[in-house]
N, C-alpha and C. Protein backbone atom coordinates (compact mmCIF):
# COMPACT_ATOMS: atom_id res chain seq x y z
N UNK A 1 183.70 -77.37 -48.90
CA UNK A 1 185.07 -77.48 -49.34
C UNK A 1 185.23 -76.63 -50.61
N UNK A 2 186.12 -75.96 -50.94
CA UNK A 2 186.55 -75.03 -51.88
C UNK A 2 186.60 -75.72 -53.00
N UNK A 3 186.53 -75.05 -54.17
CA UNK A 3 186.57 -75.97 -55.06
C UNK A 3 187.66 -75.12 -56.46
N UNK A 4 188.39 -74.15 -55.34
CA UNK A 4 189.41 -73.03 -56.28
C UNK A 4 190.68 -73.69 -56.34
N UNK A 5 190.68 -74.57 -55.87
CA UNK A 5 192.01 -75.30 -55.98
C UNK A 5 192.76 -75.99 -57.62
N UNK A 6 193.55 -75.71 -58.07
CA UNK A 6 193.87 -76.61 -59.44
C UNK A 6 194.79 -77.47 -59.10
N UNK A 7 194.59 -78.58 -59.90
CA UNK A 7 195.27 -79.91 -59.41
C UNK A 7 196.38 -79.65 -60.67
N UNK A 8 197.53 -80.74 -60.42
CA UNK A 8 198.98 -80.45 -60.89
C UNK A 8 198.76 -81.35 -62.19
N UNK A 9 198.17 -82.69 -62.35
CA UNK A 9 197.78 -83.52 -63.32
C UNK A 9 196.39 -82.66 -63.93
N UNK A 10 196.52 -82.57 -65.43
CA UNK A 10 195.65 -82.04 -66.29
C UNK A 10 194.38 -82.98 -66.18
N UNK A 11 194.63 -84.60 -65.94
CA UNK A 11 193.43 -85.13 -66.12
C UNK A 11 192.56 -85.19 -64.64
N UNK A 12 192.92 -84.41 -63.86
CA UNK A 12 192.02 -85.00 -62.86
C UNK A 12 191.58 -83.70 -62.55
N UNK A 13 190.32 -84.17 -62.42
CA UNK A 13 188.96 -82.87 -61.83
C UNK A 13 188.27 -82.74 -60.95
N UNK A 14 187.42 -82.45 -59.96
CA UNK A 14 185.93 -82.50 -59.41
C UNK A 14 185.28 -83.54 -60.16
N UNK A 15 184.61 -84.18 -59.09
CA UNK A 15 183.47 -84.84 -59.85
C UNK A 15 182.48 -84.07 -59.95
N UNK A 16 181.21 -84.17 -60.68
CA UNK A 16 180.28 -83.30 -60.80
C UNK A 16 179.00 -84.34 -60.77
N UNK A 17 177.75 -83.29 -60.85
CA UNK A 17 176.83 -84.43 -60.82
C UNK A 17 176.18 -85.55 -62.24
N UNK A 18 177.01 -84.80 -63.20
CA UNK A 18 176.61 -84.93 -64.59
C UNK A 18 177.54 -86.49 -64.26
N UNK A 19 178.16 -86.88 -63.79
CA UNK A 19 179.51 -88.20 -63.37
C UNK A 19 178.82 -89.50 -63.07
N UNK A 20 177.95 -89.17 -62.16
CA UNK A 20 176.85 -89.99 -61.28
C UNK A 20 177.13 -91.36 -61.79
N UNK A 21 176.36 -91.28 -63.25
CA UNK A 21 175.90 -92.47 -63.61
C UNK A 21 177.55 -93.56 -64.11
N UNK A 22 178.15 -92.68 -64.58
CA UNK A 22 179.67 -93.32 -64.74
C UNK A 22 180.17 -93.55 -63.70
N UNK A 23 180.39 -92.97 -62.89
CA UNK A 23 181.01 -93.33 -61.50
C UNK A 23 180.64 -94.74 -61.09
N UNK A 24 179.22 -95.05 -60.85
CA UNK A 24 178.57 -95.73 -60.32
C UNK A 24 178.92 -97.05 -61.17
N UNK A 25 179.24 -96.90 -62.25
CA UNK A 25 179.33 -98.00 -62.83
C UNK A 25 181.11 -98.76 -62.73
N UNK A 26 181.66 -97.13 -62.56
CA UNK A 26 183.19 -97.25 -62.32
C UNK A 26 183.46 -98.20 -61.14
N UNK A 27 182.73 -97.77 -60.24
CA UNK A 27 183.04 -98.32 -59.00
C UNK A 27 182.37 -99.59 -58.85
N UNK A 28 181.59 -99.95 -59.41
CA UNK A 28 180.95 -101.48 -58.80
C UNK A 28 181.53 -102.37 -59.79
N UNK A 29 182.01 -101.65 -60.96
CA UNK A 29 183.06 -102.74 -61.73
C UNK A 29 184.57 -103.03 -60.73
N UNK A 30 185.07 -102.20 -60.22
CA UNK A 30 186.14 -101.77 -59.98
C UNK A 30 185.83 -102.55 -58.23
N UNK A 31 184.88 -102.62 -57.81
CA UNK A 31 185.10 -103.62 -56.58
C UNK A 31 184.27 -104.80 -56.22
N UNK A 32 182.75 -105.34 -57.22
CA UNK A 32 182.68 -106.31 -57.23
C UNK A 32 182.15 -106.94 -58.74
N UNK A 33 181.98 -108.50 -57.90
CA UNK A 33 181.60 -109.28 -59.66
C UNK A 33 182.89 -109.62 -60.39
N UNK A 34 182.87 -110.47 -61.39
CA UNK A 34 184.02 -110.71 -62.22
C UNK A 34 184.47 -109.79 -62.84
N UNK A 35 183.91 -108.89 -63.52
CA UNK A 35 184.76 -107.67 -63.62
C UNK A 35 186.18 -106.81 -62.88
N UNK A 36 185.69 -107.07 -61.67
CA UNK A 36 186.35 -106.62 -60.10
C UNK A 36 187.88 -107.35 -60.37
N UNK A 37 187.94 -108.72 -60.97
CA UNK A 37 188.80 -109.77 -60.45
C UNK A 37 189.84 -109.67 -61.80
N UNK A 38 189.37 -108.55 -62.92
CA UNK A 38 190.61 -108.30 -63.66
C UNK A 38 191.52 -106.96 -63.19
N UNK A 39 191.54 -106.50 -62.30
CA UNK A 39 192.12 -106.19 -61.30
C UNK A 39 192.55 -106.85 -60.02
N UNK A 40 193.49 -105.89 -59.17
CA UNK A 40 193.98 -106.65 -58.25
C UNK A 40 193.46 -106.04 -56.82
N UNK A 41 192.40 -104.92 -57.00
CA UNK A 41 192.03 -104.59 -55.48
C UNK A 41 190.48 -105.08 -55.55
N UNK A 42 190.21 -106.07 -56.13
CA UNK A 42 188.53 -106.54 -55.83
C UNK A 42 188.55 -106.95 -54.42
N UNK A 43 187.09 -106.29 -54.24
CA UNK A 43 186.30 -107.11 -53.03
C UNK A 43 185.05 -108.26 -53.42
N UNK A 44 185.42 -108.77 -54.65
CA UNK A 44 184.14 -109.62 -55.15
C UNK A 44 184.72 -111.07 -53.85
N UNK A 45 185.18 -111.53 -53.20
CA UNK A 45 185.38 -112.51 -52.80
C UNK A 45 185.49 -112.57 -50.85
N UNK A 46 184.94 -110.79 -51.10
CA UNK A 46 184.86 -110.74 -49.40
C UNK A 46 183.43 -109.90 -48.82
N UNK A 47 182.70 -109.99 -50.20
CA UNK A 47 181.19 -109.25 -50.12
C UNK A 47 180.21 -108.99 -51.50
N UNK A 48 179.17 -109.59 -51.46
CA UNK A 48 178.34 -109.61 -52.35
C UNK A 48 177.74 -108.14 -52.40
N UNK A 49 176.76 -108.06 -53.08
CA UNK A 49 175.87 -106.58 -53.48
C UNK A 49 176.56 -105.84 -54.22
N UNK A 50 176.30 -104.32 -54.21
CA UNK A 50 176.81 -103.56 -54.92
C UNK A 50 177.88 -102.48 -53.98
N UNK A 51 178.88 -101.49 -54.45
CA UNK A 51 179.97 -100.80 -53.49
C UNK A 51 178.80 -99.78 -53.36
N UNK A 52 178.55 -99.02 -54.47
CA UNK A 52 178.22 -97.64 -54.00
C UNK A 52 176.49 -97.64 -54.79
N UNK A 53 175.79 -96.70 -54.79
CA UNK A 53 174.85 -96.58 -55.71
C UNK A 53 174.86 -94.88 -56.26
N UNK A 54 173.75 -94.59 -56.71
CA UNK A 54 173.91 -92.98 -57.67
C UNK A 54 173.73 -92.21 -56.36
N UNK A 55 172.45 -92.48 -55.21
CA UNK A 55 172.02 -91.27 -54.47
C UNK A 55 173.15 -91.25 -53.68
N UNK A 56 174.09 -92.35 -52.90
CA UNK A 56 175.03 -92.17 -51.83
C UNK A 56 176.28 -91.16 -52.68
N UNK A 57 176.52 -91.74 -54.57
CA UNK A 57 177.65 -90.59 -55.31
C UNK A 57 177.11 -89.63 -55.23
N UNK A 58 175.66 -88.96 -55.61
CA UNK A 58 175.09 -87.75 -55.71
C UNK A 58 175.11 -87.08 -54.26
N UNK A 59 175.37 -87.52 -53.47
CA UNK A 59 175.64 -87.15 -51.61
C UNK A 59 177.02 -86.94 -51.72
N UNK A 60 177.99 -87.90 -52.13
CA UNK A 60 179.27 -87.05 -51.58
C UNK A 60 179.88 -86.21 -52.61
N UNK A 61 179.01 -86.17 -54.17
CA UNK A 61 179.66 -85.02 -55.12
C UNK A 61 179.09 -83.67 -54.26
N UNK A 62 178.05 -83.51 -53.81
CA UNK A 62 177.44 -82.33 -53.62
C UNK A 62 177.42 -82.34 -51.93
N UNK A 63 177.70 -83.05 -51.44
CA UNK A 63 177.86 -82.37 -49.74
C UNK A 63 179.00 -81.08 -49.61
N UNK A 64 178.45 -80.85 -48.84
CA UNK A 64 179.46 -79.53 -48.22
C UNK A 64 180.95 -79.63 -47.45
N UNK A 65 180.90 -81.05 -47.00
CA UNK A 65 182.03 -81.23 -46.39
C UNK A 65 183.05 -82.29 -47.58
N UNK A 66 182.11 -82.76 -48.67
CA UNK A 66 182.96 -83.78 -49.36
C UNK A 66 182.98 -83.09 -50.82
N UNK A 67 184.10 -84.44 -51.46
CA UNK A 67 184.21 -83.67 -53.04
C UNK A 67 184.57 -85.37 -53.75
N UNK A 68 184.45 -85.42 -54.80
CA UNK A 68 185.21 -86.88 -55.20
C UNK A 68 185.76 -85.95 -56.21
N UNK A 69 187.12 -87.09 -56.14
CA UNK A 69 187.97 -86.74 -57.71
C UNK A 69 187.62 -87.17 -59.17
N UNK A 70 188.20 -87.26 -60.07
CA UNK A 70 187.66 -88.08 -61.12
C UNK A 70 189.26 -87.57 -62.01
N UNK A 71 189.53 -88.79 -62.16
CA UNK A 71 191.01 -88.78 -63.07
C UNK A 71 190.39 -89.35 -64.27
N UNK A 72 190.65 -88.70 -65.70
CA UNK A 72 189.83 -89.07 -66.91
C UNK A 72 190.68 -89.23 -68.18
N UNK A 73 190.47 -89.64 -69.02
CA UNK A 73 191.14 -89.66 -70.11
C UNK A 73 191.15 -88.69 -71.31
N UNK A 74 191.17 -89.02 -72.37
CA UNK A 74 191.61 -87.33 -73.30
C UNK A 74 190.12 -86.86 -73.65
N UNK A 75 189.27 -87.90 -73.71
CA UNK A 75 188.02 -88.14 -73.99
C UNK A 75 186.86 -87.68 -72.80
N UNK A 76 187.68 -87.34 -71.68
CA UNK A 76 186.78 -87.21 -70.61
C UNK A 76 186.02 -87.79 -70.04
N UNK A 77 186.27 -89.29 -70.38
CA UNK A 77 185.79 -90.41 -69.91
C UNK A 77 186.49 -90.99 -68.12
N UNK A 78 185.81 -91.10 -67.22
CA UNK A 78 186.16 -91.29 -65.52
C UNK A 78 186.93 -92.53 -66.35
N UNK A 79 188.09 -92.91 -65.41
CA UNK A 79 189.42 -94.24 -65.73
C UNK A 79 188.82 -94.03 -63.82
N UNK A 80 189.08 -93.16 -62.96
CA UNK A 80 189.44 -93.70 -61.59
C UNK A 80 188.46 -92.28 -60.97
N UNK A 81 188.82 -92.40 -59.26
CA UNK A 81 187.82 -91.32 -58.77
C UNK A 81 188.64 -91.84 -57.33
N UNK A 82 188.16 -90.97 -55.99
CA UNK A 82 188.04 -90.70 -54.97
C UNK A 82 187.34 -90.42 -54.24
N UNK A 83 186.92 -90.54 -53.05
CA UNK A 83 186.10 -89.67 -52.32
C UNK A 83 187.09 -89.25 -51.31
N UNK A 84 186.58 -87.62 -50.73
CA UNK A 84 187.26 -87.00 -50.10
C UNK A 84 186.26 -86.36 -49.04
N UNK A 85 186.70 -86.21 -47.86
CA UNK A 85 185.64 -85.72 -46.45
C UNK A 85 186.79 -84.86 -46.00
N UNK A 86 185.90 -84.12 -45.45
CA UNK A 86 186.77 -82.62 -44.57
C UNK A 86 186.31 -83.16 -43.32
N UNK A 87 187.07 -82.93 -42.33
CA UNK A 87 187.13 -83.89 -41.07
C UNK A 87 187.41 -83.20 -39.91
N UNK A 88 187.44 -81.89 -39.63
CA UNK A 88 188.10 -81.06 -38.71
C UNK A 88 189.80 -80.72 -39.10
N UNK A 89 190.62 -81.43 -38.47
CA UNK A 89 191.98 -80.94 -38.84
C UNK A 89 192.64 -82.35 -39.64
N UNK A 90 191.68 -83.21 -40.49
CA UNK A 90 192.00 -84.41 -40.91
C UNK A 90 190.92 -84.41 -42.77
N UNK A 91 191.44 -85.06 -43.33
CA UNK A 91 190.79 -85.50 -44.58
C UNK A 91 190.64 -86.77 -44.96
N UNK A 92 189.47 -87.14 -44.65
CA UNK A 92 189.31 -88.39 -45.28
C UNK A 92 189.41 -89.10 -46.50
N UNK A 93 189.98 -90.41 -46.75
CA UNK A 93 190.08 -90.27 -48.27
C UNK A 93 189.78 -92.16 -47.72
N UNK A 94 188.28 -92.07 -49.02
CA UNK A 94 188.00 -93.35 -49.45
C UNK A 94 187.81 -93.62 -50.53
N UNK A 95 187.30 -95.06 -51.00
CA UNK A 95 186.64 -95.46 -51.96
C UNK A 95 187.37 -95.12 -53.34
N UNK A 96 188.60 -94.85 -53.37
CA UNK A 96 190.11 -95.14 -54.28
C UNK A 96 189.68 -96.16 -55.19
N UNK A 97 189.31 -95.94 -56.55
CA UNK A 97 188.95 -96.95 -57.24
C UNK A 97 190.00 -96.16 -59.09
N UNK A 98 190.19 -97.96 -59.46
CA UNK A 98 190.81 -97.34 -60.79
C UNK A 98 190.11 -98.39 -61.29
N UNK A 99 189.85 -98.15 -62.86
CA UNK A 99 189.04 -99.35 -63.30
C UNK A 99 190.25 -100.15 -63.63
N UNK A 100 189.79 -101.60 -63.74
CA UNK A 100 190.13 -103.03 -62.98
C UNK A 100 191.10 -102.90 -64.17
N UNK A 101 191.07 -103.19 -65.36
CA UNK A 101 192.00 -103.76 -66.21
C UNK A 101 193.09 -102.11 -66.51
N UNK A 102 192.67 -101.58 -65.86
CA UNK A 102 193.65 -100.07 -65.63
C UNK A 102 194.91 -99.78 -64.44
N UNK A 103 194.79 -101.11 -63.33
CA UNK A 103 194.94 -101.09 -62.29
C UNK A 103 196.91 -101.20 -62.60
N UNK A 104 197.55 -100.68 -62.01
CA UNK A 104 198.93 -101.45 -61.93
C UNK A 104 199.25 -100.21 -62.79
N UNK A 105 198.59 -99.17 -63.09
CA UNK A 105 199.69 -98.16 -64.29
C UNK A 105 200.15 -97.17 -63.87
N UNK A 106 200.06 -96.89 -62.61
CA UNK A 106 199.92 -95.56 -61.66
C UNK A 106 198.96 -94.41 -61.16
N UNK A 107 198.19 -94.89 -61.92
CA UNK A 107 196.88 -93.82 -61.77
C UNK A 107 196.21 -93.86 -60.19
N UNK A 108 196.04 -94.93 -59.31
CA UNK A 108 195.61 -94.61 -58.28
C UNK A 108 196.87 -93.79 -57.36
N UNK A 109 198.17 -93.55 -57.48
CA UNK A 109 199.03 -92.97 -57.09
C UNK A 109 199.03 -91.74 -57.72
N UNK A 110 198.45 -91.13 -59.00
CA UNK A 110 198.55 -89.79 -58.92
C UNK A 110 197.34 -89.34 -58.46
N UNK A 111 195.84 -90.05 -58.40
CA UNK A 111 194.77 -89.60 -57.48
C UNK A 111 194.98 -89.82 -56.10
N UNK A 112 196.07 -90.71 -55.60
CA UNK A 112 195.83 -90.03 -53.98
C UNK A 112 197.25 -89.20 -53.62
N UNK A 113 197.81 -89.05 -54.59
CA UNK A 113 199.18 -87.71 -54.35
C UNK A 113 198.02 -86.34 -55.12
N UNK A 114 197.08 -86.01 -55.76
CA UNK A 114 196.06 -84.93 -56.14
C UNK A 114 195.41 -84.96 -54.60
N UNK A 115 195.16 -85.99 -54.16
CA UNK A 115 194.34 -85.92 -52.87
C UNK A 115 195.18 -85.36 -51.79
N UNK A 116 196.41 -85.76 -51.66
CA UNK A 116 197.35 -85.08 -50.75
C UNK A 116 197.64 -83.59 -50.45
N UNK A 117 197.39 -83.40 -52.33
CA UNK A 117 197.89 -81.99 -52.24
C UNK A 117 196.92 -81.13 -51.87
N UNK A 118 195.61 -81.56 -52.29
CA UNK A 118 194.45 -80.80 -52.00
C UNK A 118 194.34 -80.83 -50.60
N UNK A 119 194.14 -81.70 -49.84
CA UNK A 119 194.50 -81.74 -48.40
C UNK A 119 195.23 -80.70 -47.50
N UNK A 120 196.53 -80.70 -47.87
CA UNK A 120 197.59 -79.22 -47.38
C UNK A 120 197.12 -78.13 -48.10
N UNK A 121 196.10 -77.79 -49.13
CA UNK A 121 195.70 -76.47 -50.06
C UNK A 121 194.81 -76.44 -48.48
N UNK A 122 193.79 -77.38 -48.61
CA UNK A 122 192.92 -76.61 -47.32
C UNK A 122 193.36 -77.07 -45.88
N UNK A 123 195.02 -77.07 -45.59
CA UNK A 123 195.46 -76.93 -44.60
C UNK A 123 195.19 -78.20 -43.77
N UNK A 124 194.96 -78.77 -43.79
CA UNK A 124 194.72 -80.70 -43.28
C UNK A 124 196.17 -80.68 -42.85
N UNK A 125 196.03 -81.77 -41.75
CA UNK A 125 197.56 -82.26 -41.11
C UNK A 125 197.61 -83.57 -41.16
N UNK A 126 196.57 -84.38 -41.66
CA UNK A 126 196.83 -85.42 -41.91
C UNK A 126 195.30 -86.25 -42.90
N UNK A 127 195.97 -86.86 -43.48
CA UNK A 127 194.85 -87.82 -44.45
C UNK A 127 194.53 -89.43 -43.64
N UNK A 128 193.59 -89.67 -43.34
CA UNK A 128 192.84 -90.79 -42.94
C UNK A 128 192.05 -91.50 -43.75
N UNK A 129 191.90 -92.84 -43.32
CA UNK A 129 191.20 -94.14 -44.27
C UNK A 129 191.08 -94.69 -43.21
N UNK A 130 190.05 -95.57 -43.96
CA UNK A 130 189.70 -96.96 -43.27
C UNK A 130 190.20 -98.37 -44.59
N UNK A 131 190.04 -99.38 -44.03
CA UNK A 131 190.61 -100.53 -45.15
C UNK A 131 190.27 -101.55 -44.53
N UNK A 132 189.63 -102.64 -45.22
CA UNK A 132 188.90 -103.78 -44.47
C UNK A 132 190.38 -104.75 -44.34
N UNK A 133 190.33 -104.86 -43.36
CA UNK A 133 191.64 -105.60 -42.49
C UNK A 133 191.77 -106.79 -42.97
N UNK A 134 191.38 -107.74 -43.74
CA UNK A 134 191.89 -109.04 -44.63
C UNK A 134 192.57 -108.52 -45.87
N UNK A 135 192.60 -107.03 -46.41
CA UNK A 135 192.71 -106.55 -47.33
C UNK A 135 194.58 -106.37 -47.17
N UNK A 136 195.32 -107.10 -47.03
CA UNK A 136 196.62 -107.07 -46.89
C UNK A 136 197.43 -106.55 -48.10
N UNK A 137 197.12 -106.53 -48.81
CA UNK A 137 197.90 -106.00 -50.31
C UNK A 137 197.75 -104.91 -50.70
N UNK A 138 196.66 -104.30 -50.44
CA UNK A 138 196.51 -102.71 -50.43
C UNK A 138 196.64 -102.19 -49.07
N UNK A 139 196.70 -102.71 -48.31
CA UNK A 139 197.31 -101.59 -46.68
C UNK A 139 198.19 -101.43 -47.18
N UNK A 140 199.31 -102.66 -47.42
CA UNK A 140 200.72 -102.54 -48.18
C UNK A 140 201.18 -101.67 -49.18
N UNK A 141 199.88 -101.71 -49.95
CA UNK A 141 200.53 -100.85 -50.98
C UNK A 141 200.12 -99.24 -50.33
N UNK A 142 199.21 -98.79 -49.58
CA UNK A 142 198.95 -97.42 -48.89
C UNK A 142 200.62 -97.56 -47.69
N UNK A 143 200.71 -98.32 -47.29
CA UNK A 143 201.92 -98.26 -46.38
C UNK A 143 203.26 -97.57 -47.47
N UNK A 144 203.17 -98.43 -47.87
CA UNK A 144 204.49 -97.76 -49.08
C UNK A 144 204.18 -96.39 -49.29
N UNK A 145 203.41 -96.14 -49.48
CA UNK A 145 202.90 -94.64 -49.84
C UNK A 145 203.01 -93.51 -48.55
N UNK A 146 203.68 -94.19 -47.26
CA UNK A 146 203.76 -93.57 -46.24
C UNK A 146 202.37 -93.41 -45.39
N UNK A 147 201.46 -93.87 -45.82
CA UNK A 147 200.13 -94.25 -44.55
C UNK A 147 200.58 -95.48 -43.77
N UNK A 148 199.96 -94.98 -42.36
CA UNK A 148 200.68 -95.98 -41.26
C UNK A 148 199.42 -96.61 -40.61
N UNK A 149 199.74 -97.63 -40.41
CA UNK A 149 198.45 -98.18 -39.51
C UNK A 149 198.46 -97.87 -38.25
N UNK A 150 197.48 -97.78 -37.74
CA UNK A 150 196.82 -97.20 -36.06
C UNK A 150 196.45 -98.30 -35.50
N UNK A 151 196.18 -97.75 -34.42
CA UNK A 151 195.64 -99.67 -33.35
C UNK A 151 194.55 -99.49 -33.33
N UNK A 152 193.73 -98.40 -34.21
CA UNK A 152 192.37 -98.09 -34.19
C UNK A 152 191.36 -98.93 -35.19
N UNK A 153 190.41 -100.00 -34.63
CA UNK A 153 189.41 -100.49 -35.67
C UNK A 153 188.40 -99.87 -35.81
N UNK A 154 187.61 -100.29 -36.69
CA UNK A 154 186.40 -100.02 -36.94
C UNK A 154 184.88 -101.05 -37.42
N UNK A 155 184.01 -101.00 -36.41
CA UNK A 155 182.64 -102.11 -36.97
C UNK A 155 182.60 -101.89 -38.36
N UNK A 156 182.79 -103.13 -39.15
CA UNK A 156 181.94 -103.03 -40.75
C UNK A 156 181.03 -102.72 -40.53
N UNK A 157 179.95 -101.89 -41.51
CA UNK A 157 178.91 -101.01 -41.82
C UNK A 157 178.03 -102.59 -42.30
N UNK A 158 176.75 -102.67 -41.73
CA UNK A 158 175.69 -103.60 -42.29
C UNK A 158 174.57 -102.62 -42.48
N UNK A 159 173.87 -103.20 -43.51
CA UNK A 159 172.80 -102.72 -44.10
C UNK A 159 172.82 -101.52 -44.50
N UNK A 160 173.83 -101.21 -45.52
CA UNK A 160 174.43 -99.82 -45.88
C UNK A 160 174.59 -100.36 -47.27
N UNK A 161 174.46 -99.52 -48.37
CA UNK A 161 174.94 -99.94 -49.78
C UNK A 161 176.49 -100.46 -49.95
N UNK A 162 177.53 -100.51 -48.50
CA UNK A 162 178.45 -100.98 -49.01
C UNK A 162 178.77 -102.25 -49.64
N UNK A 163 177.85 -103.05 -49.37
CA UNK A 163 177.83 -104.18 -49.94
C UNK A 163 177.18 -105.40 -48.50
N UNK A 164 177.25 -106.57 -48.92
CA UNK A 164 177.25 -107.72 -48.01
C UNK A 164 178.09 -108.52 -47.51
N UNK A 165 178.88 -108.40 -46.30
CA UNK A 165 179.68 -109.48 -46.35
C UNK A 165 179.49 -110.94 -46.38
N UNK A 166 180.88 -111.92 -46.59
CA UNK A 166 180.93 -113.12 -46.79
C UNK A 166 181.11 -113.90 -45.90
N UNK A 167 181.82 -112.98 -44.92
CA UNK A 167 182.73 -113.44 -43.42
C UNK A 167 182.62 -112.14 -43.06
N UNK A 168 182.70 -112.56 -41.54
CA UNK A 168 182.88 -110.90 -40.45
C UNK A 168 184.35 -110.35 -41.05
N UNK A 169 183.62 -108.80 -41.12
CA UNK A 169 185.15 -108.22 -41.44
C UNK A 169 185.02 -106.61 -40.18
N UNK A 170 186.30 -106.19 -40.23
CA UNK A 170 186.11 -105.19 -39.63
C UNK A 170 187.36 -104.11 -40.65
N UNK A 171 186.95 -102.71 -40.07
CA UNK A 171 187.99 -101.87 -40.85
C UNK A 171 189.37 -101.39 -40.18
N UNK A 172 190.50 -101.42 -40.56
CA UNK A 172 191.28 -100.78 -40.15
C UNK A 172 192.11 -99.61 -40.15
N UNK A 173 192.23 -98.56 -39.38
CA UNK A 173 192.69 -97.09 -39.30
C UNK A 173 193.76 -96.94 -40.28
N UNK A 174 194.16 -96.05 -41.17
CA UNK A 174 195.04 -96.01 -42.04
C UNK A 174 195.49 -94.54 -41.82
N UNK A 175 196.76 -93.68 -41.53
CA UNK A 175 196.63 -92.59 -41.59
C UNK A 175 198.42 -92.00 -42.23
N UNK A 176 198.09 -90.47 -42.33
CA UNK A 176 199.35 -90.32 -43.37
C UNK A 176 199.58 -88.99 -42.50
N UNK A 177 200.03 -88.14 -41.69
CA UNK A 177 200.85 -86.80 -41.61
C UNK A 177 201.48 -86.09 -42.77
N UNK A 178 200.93 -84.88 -42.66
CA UNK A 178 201.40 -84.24 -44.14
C UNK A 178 202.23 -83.21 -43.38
């Protein structure tokens, strides 16, 4: 994936690999543990373990088909991030995280409108997700945003760093036409 693209918000960049260790910490605050729950998109109450670890971030900063974002502050400190997959004529966009007591200010709406745009830069016709289907408040809030749900599921991932579930969950198709 190209990486000549400039985004329209000054704070958001490429992640890089120098990120790793912040990221990692961004994100497992940002979806489990009590930390998770001063925000409003935790998964601390639908899966134990950890979301992500360094080698799976150090895989999708540096794969060839992926890129993560990183929206930062004046300080250059990660506030939020993305992951992004090149998909054939589709872009994947997961793992949307803002840190927890950051949540509600708009920042995950200008990282997935940066994700949009980058999307139509490398010609994508549409942006895709997955979203664990008890997760009703954020489909909602991706629905508002014009992602539509599909009749398409998906098996939760076991024995994967995504974590552990609490109860069977499965994922559901999320998609947007650009």
């Amino acid at each position: 994936m190209n990486t000549a693209f400039t985004f329209s918000e000054p704070c958001i960049r490429f992640a890089q690999l120098s990120d790793v260790g912040l990221l990692e910490k961004l994100v497992n605050s940002a979806y489990r543990g009590d930390s998770s729950r001063k925000g409003w998109t935790t998964e601390a109450d639908l899966l134990d373990g950890i979301r992500t670890n360094q080698d799976q971030l150090t895989e999708q900063i540096s794969g060839i088909h992926s890129k993560m974002l990183v929206y930062e502050d004046a300080n250059k400190h990660p506030l939020a991030c993305v992951y992004l997959e090149d998909k054939a004529s589709t872009l994947y966009l997961g793992m949307l995280t803002v840190r927890p007591d950051l949540q509600a200010a708009g920042i995950g709406k200008k990282l997935l409108q940066a994700a949009e745009e980058y999307a139509i830069w490398l010609g994508k016709h549409a942006i895709q997700m997955t979203v664990i289907s008890v997760r009703t408040t954020l489909i909602a809030w991706y629905q508002r945003r014009g992602y539509q749900l599909t009749d398409k599921k998906e098996k939760f991932p076991t024995g994967t760093a995504f974590g552990i579930p609490k109860q069977p969950l499965e994922f559901v198709v999320l998609i947007k036409h650009l």
